[in-house]
C-alpha atoms as a PDB file:
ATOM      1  CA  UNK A   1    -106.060 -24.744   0.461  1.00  0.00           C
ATOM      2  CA  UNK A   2    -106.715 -28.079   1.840  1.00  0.00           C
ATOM      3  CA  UNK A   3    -103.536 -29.733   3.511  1.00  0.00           C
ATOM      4  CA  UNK A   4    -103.840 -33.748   3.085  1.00  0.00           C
ATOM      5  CA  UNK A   5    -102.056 -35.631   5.966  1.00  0.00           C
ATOM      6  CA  UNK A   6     -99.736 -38.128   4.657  1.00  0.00           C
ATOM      7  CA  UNK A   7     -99.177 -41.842   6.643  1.00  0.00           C
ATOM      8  CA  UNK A   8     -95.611 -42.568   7.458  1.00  0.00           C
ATOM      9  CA  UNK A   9     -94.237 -46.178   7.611  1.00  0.00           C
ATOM     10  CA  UNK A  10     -92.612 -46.801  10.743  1.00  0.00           C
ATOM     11  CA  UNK A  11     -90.523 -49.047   9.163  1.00  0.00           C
ATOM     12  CA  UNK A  12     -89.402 -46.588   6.604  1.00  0.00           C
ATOM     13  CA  UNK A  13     -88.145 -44.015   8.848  1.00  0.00           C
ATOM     14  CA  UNK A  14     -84.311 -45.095   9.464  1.00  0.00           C
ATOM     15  CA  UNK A  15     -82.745 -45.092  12.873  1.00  0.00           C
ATOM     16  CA  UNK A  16     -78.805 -43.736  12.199  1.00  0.00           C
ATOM     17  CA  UNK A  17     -76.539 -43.726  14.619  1.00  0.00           C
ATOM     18  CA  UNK A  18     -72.156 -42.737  14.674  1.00  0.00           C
ATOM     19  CA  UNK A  19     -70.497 -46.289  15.565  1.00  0.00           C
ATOM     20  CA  UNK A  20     -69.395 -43.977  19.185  1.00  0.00           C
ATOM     21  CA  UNK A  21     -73.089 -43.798  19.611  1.00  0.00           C
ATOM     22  CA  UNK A  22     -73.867 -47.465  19.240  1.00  0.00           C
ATOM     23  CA  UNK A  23     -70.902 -48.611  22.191  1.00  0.00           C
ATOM     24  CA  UNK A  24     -72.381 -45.659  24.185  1.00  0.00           C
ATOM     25  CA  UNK A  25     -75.875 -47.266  23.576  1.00  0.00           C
ATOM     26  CA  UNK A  26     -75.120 -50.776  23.550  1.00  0.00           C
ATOM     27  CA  UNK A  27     -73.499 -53.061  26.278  1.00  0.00           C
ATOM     28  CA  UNK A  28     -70.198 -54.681  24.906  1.00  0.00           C
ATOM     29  CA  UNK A  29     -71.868 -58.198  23.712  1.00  0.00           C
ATOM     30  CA  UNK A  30     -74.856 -56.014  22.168  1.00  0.00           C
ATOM     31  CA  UNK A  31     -72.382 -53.884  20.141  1.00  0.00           C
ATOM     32  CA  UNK A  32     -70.656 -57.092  19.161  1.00  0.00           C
ATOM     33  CA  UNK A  33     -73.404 -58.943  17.620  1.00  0.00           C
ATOM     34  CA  UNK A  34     -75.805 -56.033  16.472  1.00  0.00           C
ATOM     35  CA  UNK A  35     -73.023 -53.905  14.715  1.00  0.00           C
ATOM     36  CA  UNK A  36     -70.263 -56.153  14.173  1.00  0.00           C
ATOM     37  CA  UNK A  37     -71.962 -59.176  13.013  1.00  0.00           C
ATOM     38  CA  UNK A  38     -71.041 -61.670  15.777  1.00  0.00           C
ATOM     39  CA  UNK A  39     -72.930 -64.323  17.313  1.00  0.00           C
ATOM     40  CA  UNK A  40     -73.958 -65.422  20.967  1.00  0.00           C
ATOM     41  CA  UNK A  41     -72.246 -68.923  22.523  1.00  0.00           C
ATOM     42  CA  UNK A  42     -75.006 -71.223  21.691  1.00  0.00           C
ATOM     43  CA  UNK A  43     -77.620 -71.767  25.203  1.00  0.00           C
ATOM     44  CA  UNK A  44     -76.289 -69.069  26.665  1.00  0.00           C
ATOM     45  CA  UNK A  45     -78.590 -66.262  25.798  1.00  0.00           C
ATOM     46  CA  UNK A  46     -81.534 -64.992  28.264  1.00  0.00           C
ATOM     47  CA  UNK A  47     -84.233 -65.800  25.554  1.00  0.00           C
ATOM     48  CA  UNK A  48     -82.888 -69.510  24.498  1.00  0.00           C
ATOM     49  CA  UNK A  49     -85.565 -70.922  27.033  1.00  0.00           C
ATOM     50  CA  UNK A  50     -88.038 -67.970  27.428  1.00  0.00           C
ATOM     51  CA  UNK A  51     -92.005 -68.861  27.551  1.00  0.00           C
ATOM     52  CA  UNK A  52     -93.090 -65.420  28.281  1.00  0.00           C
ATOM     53  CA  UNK A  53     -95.788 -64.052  26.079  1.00  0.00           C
ATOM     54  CA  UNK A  54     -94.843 -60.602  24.366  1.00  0.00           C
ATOM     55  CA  UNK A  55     -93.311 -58.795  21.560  1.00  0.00           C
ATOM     56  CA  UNK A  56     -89.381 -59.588  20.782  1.00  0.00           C
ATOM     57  CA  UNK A  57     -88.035 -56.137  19.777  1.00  0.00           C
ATOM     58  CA  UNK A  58     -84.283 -54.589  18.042  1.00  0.00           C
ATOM     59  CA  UNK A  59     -82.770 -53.982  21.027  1.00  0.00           C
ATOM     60  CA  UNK A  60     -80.617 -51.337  19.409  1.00  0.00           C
ATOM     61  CA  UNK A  61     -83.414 -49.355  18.136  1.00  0.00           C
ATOM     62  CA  UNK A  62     -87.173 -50.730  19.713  1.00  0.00           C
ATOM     63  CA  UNK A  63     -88.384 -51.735  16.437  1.00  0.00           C
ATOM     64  CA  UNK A  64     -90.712 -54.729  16.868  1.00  0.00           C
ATOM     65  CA  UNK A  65     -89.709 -58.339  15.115  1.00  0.00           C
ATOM     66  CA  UNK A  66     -90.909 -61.447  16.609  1.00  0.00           C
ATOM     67  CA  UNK A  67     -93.827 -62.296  18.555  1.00  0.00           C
ATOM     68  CA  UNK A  68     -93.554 -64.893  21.123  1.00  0.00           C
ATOM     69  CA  UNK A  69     -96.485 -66.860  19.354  1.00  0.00           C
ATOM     70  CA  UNK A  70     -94.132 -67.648  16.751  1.00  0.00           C
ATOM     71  CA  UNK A  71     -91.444 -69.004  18.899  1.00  0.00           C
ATOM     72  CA  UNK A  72     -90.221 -72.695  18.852  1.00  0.00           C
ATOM     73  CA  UNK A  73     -87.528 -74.744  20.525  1.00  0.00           C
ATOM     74  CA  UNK A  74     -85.037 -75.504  17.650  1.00  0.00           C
ATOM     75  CA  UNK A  75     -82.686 -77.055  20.238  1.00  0.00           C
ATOM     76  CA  UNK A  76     -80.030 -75.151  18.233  1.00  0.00           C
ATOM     77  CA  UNK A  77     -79.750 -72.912  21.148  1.00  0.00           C
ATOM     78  CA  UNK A  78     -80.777 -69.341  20.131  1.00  0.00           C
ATOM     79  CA  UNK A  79     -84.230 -68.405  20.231  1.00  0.00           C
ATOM     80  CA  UNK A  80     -85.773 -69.464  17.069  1.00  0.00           C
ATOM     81  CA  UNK A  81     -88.997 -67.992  15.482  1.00  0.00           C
ATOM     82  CA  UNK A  82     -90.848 -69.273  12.554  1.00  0.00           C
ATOM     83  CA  UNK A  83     -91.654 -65.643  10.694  1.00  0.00           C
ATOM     84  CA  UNK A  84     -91.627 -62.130  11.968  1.00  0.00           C
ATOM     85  CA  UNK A  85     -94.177 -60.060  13.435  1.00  0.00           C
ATOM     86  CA  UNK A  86     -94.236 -57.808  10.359  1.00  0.00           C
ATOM     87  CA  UNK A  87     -92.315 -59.001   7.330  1.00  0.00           C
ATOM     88  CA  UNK A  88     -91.187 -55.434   6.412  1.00  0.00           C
ATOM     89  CA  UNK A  89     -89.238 -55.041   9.876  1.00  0.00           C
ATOM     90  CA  UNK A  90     -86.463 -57.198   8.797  1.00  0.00           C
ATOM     91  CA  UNK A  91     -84.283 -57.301   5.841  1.00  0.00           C
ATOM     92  CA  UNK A  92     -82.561 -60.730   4.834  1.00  0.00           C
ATOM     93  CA  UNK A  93     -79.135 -60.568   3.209  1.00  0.00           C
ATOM     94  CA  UNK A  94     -77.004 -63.047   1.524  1.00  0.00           C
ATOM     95  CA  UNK A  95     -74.080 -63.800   4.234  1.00  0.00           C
ATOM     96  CA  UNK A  96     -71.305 -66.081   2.748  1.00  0.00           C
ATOM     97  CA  UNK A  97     -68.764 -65.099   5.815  1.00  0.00           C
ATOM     98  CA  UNK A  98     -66.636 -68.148   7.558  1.00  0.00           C
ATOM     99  CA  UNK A  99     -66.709 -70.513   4.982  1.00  0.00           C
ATOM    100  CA  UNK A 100     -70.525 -70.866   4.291  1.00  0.00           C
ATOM    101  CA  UNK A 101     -73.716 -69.436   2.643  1.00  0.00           C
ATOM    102  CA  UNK A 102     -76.548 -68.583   5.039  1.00  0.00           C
ATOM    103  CA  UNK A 103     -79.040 -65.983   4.632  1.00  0.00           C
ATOM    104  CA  UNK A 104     -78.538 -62.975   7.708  1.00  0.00           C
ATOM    105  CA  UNK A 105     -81.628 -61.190   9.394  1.00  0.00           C
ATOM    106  CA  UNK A 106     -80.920 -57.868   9.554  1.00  0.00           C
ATOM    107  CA  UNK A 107     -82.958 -54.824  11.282  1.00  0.00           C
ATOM    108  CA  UNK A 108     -84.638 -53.095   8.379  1.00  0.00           C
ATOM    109  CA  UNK A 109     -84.996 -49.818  11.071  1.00  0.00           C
ATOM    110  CA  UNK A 110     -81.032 -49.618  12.197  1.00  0.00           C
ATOM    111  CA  UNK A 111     -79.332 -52.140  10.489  1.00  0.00           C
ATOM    112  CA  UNK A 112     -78.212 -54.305  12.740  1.00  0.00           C
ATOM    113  CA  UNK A 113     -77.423 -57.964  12.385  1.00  0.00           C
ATOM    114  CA  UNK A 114     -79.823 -60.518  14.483  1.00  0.00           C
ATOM    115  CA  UNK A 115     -79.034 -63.469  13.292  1.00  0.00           C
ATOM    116  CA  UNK A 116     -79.949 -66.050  10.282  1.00  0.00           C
ATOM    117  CA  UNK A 117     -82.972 -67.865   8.846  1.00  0.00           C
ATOM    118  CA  UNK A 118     -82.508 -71.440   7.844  1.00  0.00           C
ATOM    119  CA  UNK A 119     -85.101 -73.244   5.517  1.00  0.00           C
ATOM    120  CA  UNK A 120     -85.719 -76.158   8.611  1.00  0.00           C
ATOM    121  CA  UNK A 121     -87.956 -75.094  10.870  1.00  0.00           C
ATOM    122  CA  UNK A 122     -91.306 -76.110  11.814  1.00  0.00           C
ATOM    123  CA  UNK A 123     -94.953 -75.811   9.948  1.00  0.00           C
ATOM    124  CA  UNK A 124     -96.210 -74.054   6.562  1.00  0.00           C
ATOM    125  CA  UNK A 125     -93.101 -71.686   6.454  1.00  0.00           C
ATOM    126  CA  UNK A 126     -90.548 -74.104   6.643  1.00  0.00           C
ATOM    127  CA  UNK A 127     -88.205 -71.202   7.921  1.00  0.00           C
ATOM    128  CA  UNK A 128     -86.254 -71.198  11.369  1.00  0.00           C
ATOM    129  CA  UNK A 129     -84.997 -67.653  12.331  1.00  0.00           C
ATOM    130  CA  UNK A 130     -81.982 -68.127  14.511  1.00  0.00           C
ATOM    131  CA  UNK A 131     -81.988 -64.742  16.554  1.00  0.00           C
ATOM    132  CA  UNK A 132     -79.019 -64.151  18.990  1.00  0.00           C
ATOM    133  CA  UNK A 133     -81.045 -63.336  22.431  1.00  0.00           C
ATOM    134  CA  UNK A 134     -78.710 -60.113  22.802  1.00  0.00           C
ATOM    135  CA  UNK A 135     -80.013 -58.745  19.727  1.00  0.00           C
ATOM    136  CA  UNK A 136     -83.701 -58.444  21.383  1.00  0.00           C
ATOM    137  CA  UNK A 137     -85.728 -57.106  24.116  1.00  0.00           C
ATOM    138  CA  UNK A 138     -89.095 -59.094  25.278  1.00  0.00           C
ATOM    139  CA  UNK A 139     -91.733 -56.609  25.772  1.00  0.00           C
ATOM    140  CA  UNK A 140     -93.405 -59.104  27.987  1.00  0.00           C
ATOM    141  CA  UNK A 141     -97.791 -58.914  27.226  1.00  0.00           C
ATOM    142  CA  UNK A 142     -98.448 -57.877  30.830  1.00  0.00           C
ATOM    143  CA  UNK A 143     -96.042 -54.470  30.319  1.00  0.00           C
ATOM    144  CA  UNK A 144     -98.171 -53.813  26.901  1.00  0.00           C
ATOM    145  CA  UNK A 145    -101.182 -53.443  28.611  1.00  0.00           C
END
């Protein structure tokens, strides 16, 4: 009998994690915005100004998001991105926390909060996703190849 080999979906395959794991994983500020749904001072974040070429990944669990092609200055200051790298890595969620409805970018792979995506930005997509800088890790283009 003839085994057929099946395709997994990164994105499918879930990253979970006990909350002691996370703070053992991630530094203080990480653990604060990625699992507890805070936010970054605005212009304060090592991506607000960031040029490099490269992949923007989770930085809780590696999974790639944003690609620096599709980065903008918003002057909003958080990085801002006009879609993701692949749609299915993120999962938007209604967010109607301190007084106002926004729509949150969540992690589809761990979970973890990013940030928000505003219908303002730039372009065909009209979207602006507000990403808190210690939600990601560049994977610069030079370390790719």
């Amino acid at each position: 009998m003839r085994r057929t080999q099946e395709t997994v979906n990164p994105n499918a395959i879930k990253t979970t994690k006990t909350e002691q794991q996370w703070r053992e994983q991630l530094t203080p500020e990480q653990y604060e915005i990625l699992r507890r749904r805070g936010t970054e001072p605005p212009f304060s974040g090592e991506y607000v100004y960031s040029k490099d070429d490269g992949v923007y990944r989770c930085a809780a669990c590696g999974q790639e998001l944003f690609s620096s092609d599709a980065k903008f200055e918003s002057g909003t200051g958080w990085p801002s991105f006009t879609e993701p790298a692949i749609a299915e890595s993120i999962e938007l969620r209604r967010d109607d926390s301190h007084g106002m409805i926004r729509t949150e970018v969540r992690c589809r792979k761990c979970g973890s909060h990013l940030g928000h995506v505003f219908d303002d930005g730039p372009g065909p997509t009209r979207q602006r996703y507000c990403i808190n800088s210690a939600a990601l890790n560049l994977q610069r283009a030079a370390e790719v190849g």
